[in-house]
PDB file of N, CA and C in Angstrom:
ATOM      1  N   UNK A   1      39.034  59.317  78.096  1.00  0.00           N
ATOM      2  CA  UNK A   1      37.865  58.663  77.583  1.00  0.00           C
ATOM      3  C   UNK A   1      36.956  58.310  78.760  1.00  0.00           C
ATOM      4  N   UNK A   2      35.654  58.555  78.168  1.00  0.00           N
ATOM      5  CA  UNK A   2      34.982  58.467  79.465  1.00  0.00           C
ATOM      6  C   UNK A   2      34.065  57.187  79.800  1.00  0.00           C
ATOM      7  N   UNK A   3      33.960  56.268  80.895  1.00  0.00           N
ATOM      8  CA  UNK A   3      33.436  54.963  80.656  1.00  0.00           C
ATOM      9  C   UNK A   3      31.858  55.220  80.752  1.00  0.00           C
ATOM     10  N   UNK A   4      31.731  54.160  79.884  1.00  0.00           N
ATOM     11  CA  UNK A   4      29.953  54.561  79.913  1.00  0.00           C
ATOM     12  C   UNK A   4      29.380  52.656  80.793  1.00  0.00           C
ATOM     13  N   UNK A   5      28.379  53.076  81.382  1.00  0.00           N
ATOM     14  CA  UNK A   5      28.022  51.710  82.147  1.00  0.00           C
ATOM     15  C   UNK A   5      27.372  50.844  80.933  1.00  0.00           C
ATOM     16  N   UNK A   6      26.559  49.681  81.092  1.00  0.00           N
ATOM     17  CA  UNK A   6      26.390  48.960  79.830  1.00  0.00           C
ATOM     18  C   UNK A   6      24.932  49.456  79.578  1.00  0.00           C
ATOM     19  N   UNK A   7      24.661  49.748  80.622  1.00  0.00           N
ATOM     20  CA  UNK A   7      22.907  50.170  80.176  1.00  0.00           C
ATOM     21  C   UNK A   7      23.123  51.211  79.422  1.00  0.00           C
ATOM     22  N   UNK A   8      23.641  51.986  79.659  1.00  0.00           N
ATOM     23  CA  UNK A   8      23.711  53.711  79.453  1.00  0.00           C
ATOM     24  C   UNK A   8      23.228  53.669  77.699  1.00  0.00           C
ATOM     25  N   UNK A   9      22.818  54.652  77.021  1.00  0.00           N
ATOM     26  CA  UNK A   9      22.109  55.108  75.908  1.00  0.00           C
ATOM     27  C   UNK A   9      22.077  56.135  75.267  1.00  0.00           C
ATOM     28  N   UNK A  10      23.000  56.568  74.438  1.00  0.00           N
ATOM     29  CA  UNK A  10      22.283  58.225  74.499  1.00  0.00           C
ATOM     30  C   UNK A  10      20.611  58.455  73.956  1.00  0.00           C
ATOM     31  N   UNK A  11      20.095  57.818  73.541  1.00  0.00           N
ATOM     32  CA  UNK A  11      18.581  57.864  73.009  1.00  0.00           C
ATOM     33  C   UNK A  11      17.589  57.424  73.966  1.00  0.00           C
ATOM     34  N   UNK A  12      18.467  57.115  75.776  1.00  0.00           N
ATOM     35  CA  UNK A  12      17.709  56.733  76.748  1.00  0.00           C
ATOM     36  C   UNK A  12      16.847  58.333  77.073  1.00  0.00           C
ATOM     37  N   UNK A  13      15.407  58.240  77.346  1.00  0.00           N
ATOM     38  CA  UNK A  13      14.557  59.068  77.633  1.00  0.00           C
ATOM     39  C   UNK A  13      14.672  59.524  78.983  1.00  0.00           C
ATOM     40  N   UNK A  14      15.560  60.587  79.845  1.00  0.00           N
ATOM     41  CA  UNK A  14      15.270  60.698  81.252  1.00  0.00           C
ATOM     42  C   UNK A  14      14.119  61.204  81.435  1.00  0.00           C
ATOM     43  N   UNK A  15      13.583  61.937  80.793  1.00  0.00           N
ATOM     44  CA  UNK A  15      11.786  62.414  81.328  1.00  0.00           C
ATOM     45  C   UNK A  15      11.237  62.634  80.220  1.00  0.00           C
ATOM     46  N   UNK A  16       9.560  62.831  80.287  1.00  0.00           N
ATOM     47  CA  UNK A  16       8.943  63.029  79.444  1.00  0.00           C
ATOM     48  C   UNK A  16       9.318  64.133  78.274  1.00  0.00           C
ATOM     49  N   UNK A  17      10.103  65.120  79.035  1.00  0.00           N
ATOM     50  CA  UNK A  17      10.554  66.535  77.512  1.00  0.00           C
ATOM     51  C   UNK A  17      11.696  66.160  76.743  1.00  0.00           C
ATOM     52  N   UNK A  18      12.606  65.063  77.221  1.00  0.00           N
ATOM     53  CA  UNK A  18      13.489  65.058  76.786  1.00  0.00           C
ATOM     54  C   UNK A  18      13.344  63.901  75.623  1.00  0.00           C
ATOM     55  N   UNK A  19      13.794  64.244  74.691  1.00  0.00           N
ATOM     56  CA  UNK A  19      13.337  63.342  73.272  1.00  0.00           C
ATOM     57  C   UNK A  19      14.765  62.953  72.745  1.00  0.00           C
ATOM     58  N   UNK A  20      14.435  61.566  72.672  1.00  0.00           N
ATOM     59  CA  UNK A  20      15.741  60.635  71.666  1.00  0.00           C
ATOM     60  C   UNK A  20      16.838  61.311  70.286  1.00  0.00           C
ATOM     61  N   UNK A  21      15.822  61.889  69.506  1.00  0.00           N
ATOM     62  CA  UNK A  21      15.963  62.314  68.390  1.00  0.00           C
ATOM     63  C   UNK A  21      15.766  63.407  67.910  1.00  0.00           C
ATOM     64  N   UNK A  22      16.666  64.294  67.331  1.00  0.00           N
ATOM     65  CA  UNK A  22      15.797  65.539  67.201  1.00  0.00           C
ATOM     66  C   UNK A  22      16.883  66.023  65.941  1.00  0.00           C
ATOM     67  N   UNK A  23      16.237  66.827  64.825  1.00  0.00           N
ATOM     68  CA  UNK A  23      16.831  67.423  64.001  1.00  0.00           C
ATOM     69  C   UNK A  23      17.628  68.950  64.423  1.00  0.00           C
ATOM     70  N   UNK A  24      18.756  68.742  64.526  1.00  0.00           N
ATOM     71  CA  UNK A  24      19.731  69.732  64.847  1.00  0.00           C
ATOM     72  C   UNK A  24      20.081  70.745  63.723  1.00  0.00           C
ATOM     73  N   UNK A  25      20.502  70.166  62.822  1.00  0.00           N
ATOM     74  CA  UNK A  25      20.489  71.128  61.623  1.00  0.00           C
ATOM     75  C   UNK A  25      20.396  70.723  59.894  1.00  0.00           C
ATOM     76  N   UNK A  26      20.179  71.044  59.259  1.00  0.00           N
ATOM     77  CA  UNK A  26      20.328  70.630  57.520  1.00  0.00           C
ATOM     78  C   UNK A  26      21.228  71.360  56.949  1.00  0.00           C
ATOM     79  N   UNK A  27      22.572  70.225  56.338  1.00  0.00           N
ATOM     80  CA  UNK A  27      23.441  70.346  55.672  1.00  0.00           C
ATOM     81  C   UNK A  27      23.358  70.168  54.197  1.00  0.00           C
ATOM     82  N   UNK A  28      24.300  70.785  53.450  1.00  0.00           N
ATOM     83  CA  UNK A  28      24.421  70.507  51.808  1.00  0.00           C
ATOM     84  C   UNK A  28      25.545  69.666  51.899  1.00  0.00           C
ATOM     85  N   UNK A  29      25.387  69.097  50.634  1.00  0.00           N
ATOM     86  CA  UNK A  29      26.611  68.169  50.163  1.00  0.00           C
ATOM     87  C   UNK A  29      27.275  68.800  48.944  1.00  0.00           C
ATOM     88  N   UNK A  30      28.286  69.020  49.240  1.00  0.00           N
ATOM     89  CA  UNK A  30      28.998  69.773  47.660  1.00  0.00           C
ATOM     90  C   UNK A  30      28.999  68.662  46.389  1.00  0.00           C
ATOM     91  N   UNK A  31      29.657  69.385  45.667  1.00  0.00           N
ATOM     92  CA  UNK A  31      29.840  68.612  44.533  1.00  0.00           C
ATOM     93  C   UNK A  31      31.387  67.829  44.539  1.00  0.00           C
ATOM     94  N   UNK A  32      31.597  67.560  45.264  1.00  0.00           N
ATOM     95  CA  UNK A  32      32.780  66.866  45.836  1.00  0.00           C
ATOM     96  C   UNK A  32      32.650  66.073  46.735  1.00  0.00           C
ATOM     97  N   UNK A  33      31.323  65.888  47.191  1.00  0.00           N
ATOM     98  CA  UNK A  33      30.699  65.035  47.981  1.00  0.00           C
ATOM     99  C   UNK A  33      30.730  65.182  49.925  1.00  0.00           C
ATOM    100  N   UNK A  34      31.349  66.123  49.605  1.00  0.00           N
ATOM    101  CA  UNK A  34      31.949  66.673  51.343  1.00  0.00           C
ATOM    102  C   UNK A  34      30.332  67.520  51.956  1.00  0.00           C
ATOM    103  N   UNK A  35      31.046  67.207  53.484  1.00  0.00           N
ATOM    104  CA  UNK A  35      29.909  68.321  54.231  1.00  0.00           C
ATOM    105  C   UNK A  35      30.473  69.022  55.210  1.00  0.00           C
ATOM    106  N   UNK A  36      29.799  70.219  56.281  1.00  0.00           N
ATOM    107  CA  UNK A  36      30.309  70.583  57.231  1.00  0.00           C
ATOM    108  C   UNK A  36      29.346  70.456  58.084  1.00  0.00           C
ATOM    109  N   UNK A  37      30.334  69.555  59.422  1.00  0.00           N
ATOM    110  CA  UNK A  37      29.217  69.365  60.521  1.00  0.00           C
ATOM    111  C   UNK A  37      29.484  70.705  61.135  1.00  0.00           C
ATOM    112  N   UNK A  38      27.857  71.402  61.439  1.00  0.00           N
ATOM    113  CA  UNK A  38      28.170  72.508  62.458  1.00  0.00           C
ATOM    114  C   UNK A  38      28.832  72.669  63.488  1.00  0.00           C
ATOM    115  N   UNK A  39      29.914  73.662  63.842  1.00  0.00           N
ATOM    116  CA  UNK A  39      30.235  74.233  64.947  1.00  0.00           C
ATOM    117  C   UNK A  39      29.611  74.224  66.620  1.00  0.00           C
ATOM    118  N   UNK A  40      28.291  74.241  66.474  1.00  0.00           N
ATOM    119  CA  UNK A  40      27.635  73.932  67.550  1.00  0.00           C
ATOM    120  C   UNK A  40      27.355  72.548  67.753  1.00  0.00           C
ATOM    121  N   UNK A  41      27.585  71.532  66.587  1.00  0.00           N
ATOM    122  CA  UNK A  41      27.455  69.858  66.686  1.00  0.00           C
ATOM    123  C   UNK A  41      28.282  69.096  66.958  1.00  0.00           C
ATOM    124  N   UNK A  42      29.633  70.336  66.963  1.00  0.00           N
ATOM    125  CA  UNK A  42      31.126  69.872  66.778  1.00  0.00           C
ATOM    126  C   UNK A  42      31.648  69.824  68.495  1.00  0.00           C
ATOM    127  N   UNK A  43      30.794  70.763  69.010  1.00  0.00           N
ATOM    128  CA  UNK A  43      31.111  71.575  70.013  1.00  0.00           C
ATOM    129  C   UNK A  43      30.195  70.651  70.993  1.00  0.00           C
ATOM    130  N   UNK A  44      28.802  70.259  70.960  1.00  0.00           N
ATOM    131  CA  UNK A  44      28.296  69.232  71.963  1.00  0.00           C
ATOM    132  C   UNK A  44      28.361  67.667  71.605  1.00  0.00           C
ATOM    133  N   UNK A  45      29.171  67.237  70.330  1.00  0.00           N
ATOM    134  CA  UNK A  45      29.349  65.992  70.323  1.00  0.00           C
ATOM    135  C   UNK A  45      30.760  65.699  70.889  1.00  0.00           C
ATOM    136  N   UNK A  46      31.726  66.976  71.049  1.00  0.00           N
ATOM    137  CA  UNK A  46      33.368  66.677  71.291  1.00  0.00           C
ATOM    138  C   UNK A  46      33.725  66.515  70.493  1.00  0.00           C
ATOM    139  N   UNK A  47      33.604  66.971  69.190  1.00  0.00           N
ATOM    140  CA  UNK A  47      34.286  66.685  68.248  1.00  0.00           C
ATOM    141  C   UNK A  47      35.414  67.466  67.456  1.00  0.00           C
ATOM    142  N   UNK A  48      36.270  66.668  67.722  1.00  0.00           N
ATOM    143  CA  UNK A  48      37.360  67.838  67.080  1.00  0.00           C
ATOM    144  C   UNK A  48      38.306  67.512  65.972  1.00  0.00           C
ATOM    145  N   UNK A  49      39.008  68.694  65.045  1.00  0.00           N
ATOM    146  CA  UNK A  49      39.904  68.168  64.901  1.00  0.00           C
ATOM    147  C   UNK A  49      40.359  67.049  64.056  1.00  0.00           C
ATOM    148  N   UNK A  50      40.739  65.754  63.271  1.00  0.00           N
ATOM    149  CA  UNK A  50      41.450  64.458  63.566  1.00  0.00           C
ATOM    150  C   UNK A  50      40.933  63.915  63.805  1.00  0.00           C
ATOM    151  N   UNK A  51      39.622  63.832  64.560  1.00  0.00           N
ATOM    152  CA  UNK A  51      38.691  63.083  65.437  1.00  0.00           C
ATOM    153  C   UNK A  51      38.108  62.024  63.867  1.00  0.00           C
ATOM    154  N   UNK A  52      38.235  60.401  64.308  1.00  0.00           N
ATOM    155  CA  UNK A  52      37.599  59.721  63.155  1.00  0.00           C
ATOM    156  C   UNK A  52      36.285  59.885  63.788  1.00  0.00           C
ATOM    157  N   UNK A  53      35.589  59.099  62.847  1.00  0.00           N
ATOM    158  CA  UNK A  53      34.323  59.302  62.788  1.00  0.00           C
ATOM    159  C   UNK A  53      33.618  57.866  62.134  1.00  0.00           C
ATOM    160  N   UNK A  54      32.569  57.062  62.595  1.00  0.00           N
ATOM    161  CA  UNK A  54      32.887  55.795  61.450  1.00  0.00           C
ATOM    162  C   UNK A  54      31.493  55.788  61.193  1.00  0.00           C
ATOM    163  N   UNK A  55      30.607  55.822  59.984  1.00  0.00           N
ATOM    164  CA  UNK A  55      29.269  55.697  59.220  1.00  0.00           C
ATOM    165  C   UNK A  55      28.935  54.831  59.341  1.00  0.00           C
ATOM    166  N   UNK A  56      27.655  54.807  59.781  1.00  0.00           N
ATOM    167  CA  UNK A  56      26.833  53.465  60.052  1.00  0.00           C
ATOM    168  C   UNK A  56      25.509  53.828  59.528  1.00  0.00           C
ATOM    169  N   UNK A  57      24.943  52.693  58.245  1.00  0.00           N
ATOM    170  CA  UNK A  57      23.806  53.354  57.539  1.00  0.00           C
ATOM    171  C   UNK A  57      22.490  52.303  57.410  1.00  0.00           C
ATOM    172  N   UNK A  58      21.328  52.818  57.450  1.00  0.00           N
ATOM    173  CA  UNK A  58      20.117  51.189  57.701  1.00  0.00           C
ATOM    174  C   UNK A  58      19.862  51.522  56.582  1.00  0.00           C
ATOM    175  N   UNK A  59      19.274  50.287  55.831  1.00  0.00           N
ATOM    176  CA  UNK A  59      18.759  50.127  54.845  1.00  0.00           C
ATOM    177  C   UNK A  59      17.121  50.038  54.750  1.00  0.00           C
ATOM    178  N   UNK A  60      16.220  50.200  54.074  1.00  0.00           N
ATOM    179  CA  UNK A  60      14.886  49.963  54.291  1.00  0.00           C
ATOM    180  C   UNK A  60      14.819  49.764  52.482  1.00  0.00           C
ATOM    181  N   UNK A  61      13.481  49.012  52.032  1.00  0.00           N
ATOM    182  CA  UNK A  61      13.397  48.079  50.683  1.00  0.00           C
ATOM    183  C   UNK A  61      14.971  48.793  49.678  1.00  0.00           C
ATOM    184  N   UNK A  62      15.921  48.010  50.455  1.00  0.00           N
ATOM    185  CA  UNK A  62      17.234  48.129  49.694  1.00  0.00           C
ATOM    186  C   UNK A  62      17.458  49.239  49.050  1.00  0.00           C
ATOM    187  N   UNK A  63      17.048  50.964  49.872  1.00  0.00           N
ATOM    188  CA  UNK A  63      17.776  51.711  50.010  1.00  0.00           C
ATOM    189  C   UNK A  63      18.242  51.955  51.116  1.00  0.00           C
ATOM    190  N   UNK A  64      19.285  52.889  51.173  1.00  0.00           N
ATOM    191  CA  UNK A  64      20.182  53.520  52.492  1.00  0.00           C
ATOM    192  C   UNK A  64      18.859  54.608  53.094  1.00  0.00           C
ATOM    193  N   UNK A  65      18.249  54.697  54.080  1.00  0.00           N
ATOM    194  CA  UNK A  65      16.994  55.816  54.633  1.00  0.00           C
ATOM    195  C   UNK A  65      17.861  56.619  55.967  1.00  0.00           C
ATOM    196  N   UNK A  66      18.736  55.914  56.447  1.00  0.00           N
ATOM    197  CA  UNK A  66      19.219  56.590  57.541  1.00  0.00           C
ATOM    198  C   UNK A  66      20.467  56.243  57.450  1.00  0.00           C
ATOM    199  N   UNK A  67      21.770  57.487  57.889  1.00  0.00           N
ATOM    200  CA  UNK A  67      23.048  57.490  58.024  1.00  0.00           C
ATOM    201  C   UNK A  67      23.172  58.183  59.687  1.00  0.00           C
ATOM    202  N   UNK A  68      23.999  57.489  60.472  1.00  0.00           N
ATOM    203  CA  UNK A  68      24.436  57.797  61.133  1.00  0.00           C
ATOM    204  C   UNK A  68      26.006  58.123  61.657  1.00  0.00           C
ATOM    205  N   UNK A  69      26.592  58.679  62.004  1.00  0.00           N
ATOM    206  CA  UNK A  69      28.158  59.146  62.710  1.00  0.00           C
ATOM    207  C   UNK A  69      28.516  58.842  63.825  1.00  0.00           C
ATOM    208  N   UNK A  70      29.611  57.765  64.153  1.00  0.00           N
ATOM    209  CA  UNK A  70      29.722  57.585  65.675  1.00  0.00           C
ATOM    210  C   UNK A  70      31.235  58.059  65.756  1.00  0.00           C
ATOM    211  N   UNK A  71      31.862  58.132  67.115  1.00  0.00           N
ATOM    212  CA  UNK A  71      33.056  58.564  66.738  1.00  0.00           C
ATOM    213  C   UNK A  71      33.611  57.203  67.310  1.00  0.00           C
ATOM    214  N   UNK A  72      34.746  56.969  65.888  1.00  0.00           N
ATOM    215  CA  UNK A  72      35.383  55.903  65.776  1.00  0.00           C
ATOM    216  C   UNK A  72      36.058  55.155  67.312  1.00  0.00           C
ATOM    217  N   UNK A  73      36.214  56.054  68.686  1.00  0.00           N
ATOM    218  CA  UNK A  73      36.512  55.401  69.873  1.00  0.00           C
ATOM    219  C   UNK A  73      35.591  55.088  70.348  1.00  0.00           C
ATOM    220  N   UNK A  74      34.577  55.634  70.474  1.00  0.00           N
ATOM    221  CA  UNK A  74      33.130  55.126  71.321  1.00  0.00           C
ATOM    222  C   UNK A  74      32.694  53.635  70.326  1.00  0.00           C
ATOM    223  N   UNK A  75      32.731  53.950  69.448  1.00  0.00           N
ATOM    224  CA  UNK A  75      32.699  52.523  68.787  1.00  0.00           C
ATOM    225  C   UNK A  75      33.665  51.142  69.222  1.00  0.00           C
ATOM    226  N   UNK A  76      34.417  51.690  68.974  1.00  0.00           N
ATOM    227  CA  UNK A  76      35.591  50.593  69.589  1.00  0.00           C
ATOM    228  C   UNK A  76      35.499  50.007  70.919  1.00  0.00           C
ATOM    229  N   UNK A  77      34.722  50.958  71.786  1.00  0.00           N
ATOM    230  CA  UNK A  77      34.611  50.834  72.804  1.00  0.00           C
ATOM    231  C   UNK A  77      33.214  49.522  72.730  1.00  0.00           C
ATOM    232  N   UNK A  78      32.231  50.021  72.233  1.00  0.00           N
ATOM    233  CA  UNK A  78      30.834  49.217  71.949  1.00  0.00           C
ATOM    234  C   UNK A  78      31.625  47.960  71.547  1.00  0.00           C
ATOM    235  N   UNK A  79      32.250  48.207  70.418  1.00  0.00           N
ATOM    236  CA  UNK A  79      32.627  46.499  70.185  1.00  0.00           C
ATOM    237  C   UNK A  79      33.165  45.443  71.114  1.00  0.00           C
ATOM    238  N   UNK A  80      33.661  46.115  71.551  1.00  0.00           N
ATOM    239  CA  UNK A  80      35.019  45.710  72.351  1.00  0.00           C
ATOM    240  C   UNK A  80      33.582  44.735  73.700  1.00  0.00           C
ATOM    241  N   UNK A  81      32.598  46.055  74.473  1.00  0.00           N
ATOM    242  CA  UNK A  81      32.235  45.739  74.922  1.00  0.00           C
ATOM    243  C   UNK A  81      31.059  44.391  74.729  1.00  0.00           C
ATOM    244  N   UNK A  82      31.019  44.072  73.969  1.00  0.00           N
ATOM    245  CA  UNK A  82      30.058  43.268  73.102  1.00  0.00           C
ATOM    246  C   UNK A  82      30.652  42.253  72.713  1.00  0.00           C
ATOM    247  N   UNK A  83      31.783  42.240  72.260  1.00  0.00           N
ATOM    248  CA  UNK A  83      33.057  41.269  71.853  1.00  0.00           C
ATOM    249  C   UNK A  83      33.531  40.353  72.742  1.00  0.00           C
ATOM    250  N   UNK A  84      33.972  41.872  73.709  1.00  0.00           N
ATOM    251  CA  UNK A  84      35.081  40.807  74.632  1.00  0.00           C
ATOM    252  C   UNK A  84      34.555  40.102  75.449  1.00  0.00           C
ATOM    253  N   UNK A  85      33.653  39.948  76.110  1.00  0.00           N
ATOM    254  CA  UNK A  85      33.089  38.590  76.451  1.00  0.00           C
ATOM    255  C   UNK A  85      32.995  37.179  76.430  1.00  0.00           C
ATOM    256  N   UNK A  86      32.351  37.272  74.846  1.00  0.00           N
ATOM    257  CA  UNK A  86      32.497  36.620  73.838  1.00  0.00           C
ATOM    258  C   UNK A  86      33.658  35.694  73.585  1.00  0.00           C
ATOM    259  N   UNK A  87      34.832  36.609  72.994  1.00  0.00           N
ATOM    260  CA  UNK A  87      36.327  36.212  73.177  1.00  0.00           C
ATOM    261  C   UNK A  87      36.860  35.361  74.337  1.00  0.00           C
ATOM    262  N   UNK A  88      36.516  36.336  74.876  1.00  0.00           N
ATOM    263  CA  UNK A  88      37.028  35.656  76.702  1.00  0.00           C
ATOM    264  C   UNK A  88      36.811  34.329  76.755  1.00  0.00           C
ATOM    265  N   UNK A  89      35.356  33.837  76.416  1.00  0.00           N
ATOM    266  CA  UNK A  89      34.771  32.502  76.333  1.00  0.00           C
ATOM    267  C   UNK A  89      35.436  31.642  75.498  1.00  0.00           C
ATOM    268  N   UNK A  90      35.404  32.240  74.459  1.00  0.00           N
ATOM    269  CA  UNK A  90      36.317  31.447  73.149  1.00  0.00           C
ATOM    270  C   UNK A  90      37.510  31.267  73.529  1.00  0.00           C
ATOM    271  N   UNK A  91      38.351  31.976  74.309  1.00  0.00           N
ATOM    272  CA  UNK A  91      39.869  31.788  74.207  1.00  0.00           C
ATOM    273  C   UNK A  91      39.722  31.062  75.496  1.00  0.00           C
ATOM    274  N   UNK A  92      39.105  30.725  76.298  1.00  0.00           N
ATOM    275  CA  UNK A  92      39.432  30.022  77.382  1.00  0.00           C
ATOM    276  C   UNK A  92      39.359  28.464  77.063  1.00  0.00           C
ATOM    277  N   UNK A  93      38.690  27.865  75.782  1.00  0.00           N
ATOM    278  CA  UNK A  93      38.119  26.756  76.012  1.00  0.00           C
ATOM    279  C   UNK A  93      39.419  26.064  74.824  1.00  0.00           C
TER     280      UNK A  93
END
């Protein structure tokens, strides 16, 4: 696992061409509700396999407008980093 510093971002801009956001590809949803992330999304996110994955979705006038995919360790990791601090403080006192 690889450590990321606290600034770090992936939606950080290193130069003007390089853009935050960008539509990679459009998927269907079956009738079973499943999808397939592309091979090439699978392949530059590291994703493999087993690999969890945990949904994180914004709401705008109380619908869902955006879903996002993080993978369930990098998350853990965010929390943790955000958390344990926190904790640290709490459990000392």
């Amino acid at each position: 696992m690889v450590k990321k510093s606290k600034n770090s971002s992936c939606c950080k801009q290193a130069d003007k061409e390089t853009s935050c956001c960008k539509v990679e590809s459009v998927i269907s949803i079956d009738e079973r509700g499943q999808l397939v992330l592309p091979k090439e999304i699978r392949d530059k996110a590291g994703i493999r396999a087993g690999d969890k994955l945990a949904v994180v979705s914004w709401e705008k006038s109380g619908k869902v407008c955006c879903i996002s995919l993080i993978k369930a360790e990098d998350l853990a990791e965010m929390v943790s980093g955000l958390l344990g601090p926190v904790m640290g403080d709490i459990l000392k006192k």
